[in-house]
C-alpha atoms as a PDB file:
ATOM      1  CA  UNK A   1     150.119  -1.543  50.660  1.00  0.00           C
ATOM      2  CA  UNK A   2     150.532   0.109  53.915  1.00  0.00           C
ATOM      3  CA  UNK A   3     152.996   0.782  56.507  1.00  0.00           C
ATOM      4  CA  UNK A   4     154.005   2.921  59.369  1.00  0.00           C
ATOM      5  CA  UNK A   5     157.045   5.162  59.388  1.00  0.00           C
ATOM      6  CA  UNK A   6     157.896   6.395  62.698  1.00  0.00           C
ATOM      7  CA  UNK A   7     159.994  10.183  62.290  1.00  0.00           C
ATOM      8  CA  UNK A   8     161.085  11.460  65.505  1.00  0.00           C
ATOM      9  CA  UNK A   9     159.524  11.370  69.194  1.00  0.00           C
ATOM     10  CA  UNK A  10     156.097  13.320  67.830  1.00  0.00           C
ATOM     11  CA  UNK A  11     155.517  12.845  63.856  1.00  0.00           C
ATOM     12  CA  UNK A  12     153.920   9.538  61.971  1.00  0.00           C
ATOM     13  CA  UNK A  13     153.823   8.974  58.731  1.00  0.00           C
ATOM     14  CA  UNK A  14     151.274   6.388  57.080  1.00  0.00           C
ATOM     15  CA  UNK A  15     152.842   5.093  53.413  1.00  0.00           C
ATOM     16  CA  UNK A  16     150.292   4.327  51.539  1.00  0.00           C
ATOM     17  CA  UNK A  17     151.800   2.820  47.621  1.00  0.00           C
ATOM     18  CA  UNK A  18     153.251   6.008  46.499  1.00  0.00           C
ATOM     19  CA  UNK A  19     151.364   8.517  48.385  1.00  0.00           C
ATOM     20  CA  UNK A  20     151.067   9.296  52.067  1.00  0.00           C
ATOM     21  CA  UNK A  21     148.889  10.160  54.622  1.00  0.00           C
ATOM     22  CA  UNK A  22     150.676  11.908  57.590  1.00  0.00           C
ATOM     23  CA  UNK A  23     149.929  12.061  61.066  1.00  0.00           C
ATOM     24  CA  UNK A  24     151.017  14.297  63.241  1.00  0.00           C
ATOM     25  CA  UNK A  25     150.996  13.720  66.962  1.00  0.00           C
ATOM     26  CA  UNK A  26     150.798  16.453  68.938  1.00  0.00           C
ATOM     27  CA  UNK A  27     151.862  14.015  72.373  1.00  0.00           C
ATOM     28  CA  UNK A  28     155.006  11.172  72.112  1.00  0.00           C
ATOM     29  CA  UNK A  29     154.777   8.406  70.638  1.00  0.00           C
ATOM     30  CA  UNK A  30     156.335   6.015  72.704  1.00  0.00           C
ATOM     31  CA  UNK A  31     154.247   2.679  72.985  1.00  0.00           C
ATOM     32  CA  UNK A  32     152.693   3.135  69.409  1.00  0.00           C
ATOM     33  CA  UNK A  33     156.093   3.408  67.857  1.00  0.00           C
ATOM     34  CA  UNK A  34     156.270   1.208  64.403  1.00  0.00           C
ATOM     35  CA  UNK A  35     152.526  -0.141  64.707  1.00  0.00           C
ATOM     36  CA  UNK A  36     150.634  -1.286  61.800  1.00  0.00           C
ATOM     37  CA  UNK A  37     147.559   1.027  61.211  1.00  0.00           C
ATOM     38  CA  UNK A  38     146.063  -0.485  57.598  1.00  0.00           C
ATOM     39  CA  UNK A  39     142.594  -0.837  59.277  1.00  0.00           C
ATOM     40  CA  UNK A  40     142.665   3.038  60.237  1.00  0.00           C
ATOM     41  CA  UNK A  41     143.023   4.000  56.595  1.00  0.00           C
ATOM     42  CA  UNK A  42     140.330   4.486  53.525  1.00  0.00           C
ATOM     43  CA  UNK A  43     143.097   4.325  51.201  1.00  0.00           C
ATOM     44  CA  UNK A  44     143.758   0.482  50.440  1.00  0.00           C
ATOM     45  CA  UNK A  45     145.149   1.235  46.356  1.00  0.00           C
ATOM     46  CA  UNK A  46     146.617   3.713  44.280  1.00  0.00           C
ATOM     47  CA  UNK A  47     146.549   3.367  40.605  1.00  0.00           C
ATOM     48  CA  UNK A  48     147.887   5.827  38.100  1.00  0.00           C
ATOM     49  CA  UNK A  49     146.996   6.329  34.597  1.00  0.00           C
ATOM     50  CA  UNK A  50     148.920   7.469  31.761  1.00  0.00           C
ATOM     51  CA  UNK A  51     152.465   8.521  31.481  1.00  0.00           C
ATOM     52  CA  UNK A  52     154.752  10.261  34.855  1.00  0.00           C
ATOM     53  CA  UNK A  53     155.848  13.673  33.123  1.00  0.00           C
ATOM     54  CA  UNK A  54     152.612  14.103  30.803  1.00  0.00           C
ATOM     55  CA  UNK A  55     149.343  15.942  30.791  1.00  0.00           C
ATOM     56  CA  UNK A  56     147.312  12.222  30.840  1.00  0.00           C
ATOM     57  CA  UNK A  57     148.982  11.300  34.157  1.00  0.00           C
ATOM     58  CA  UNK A  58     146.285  10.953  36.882  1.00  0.00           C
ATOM     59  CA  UNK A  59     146.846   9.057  39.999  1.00  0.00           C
ATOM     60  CA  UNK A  60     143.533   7.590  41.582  1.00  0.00           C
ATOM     61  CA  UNK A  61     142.877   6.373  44.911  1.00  0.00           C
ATOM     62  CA  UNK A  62     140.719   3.386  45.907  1.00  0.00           C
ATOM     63  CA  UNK A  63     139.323   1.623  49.044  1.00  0.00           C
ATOM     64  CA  UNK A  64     137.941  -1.472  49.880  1.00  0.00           C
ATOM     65  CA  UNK A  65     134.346  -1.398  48.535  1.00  0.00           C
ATOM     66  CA  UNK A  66     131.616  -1.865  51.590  1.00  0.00           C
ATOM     67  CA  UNK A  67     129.406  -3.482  49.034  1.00  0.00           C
ATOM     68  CA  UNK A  68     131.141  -6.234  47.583  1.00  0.00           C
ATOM     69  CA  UNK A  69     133.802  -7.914  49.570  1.00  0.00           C
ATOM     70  CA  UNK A  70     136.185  -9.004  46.614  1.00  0.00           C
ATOM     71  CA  UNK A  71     135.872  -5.386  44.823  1.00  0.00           C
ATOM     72  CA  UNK A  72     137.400  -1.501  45.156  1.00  0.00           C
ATOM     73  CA  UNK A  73     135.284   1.564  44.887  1.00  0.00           C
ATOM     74  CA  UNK A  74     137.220   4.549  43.716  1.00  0.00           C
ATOM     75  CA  UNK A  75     137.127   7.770  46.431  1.00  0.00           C
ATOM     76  CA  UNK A  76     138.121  11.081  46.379  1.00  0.00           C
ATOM     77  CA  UNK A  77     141.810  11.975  47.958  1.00  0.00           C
ATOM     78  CA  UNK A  78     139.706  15.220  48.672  1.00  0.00           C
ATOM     79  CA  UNK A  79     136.454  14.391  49.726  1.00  0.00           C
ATOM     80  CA  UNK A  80     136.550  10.761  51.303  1.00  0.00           C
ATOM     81  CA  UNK A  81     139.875  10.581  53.006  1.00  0.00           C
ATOM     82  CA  UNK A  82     138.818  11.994  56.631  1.00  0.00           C
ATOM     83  CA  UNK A  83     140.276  15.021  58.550  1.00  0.00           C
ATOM     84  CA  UNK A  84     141.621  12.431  61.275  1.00  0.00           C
ATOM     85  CA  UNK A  85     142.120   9.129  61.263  1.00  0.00           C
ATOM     86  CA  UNK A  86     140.805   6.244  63.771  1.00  0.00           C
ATOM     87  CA  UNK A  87     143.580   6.507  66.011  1.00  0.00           C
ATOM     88  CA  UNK A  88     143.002  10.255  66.690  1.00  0.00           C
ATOM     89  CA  UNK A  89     141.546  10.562  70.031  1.00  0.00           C
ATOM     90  CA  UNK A  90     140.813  13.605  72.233  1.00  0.00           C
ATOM     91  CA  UNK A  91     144.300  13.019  74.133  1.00  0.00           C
ATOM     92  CA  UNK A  92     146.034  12.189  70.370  1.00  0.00           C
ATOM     93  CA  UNK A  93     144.976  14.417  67.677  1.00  0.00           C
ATOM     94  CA  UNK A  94     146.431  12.414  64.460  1.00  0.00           C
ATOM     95  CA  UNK A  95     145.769  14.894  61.164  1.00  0.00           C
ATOM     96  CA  UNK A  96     145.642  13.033  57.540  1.00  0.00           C
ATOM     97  CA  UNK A  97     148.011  14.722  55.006  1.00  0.00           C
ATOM     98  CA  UNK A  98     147.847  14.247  51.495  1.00  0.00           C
ATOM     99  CA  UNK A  99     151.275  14.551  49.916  1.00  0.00           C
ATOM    100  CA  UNK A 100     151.279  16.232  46.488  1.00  0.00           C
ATOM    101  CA  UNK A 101     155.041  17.314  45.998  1.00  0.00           C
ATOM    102  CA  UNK A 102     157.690  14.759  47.598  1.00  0.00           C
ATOM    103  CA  UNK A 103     160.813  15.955  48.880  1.00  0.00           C
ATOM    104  CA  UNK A 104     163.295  16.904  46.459  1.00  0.00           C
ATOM    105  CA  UNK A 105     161.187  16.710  43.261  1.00  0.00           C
ATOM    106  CA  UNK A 106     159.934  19.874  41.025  1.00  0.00           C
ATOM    107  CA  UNK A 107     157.236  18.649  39.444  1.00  0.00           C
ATOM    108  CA  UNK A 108     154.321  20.589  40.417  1.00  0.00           C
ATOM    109  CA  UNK A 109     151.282  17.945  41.414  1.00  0.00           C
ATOM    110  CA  UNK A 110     147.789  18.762  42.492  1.00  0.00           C
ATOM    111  CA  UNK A 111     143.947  16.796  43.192  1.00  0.00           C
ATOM    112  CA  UNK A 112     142.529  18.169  40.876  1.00  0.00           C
ATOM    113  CA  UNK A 113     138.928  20.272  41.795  1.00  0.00           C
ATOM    114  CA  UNK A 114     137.356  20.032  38.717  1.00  0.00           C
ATOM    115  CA  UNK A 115     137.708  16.013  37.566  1.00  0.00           C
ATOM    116  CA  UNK A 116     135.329  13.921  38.905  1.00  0.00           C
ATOM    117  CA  UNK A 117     137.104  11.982  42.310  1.00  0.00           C
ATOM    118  CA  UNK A 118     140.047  14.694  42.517  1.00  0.00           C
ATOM    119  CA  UNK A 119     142.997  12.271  41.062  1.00  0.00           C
ATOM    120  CA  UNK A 120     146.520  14.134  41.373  1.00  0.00           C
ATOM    121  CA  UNK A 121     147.862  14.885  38.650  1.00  0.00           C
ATOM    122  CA  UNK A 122     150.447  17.458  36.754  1.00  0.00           C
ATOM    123  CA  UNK A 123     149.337  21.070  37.562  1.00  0.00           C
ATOM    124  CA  UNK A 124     149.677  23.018  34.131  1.00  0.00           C
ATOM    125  CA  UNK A 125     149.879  26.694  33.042  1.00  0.00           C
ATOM    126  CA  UNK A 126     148.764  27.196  29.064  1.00  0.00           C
ATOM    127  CA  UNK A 127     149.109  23.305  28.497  1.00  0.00           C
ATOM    128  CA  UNK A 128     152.265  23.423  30.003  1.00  0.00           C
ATOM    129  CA  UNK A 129     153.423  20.855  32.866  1.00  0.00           C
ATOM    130  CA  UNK A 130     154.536  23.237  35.867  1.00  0.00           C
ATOM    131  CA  UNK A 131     157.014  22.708  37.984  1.00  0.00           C
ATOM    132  CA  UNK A 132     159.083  24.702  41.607  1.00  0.00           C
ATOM    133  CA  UNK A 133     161.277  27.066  40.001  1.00  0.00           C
ATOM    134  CA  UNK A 134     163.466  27.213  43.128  1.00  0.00           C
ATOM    135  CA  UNK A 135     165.382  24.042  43.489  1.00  0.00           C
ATOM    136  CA  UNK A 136     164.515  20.855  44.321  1.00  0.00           C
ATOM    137  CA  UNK A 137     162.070  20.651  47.093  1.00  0.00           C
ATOM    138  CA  UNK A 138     163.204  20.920  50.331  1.00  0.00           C
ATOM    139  CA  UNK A 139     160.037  19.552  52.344  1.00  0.00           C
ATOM    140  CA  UNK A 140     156.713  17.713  51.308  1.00  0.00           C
ATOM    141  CA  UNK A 141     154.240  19.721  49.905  1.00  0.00           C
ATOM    142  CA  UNK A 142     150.508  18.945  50.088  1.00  0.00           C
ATOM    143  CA  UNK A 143     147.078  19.489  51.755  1.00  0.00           C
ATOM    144  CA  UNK A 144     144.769  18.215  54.388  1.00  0.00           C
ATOM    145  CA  UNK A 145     141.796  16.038  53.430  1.00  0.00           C
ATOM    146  CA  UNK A 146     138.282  17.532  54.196  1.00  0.00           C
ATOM    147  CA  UNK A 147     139.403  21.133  54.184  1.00  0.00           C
ATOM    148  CA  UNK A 148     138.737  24.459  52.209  1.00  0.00           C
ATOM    149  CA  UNK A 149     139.956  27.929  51.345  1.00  0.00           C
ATOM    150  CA  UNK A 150     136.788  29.829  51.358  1.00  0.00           C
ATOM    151  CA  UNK A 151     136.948  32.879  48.865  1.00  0.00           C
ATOM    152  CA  UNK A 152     134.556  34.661  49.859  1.00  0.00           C
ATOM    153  CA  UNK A 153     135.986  35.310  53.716  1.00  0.00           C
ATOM    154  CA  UNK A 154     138.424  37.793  54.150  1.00  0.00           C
ATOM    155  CA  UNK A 155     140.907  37.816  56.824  1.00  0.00           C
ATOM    156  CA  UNK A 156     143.174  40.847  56.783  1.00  0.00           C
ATOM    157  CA  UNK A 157     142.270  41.601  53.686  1.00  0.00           C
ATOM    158  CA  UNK A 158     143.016  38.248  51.969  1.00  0.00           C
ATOM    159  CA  UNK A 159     140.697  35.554  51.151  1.00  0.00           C
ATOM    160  CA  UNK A 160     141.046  32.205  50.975  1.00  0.00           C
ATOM    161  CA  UNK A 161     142.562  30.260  47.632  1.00  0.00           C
ATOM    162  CA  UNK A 162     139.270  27.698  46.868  1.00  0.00           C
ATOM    163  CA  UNK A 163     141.581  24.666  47.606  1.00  0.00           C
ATOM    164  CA  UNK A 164     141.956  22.492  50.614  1.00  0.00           C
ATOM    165  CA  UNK A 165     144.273  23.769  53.306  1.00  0.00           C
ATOM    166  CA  UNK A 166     147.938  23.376  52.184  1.00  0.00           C
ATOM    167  CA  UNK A 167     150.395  22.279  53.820  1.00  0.00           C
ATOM    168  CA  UNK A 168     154.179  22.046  54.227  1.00  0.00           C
ATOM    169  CA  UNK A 169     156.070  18.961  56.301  1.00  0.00           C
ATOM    170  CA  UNK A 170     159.520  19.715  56.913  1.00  0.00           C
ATOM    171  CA  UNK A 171     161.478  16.485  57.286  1.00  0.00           C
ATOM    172  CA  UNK A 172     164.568  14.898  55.805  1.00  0.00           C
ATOM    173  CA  UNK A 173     163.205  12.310  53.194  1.00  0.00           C
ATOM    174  CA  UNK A 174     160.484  12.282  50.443  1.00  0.00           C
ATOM    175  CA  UNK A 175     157.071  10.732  51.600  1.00  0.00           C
ATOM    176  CA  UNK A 176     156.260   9.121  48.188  1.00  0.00           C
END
């Protein structure tokens, strides 16, 4: 369920079945290049739910539970995925990215704040399934685990949205 994609000298990308985690590393990558990192990740499943396109889609992430070997405990993309991953180290600062939006796709997807665990699934306006009115996408569009948007702080006169930190990887293929 997981594997390393190596993009460039200074960007890695952890697939994890249909949604991805990336890393960026802020030094090269030389002797880690193409490594297999499954033991640095919470994410070991991702099951979806209803129909790709529809209002009952959800998309759920699981790990291995700590309780009972044979079983998976459901976690929050949110919540329980970490800011950095094992591998991050003082010298190596590796960030976790949740990927929402895959490159050239319009369907607007989101973790959603107020279902219990935060699955991703269609963001909606009036019952309505949204999606980027500009094109296909262009990057990968998502947000960093373990972050938030405060509201209530201003910072030159604007405040922060009440989601996790969004952001924007710029690269030449989808991270699905």
């Amino acid at each position: 369920l997981v594997s390393t994609v190596t993009r460039g000298r200074n960007m890695r990308i952890y697939i994890i079945a249909g949604i991805v985690l990336l890393s960026l590393i802020w030094m090269m990558c030389s002797s880690q290049e193409g490594s297999h990192v499954s033991n640095q990740l919470p994410v070991s499943f991702v099951s979806s739910t209803g129909k790709f396109g529809t209002t009952d889609y959800k998309l759920y992430f699981f790990e291995n539970s700590k309780d009972h070997v044979h079983e998976m405990a459901a976690i929050s993309p949110w919540h329980d995925i970490p800011l950095e991953p094992t591998a991050s180290t003082k010298g190596e600062r590796l960030f976790n990215f949740v990927c929402e939006i895959p490159f050239g796709t319009t369907e607007k997807m989101e973790a959603q704040k107020e279902v219990p665990l935060n699955p991703i699934m269609h963001d909606t306006k009036k019952g309505n399934i949204r999606h980027y009115t500009y094109g296909k996408t262009f990057f990968n569009y998502g947000f960093i685990p373990q972050t938030w948007e405060d509201p209530s702080v201003l910072k030159d006169g604007i405040a922060g949205d009440n989601d996790p930190l969004d952001v924007m990887e710029v690269g030449s293929m989808p991270i699905e």
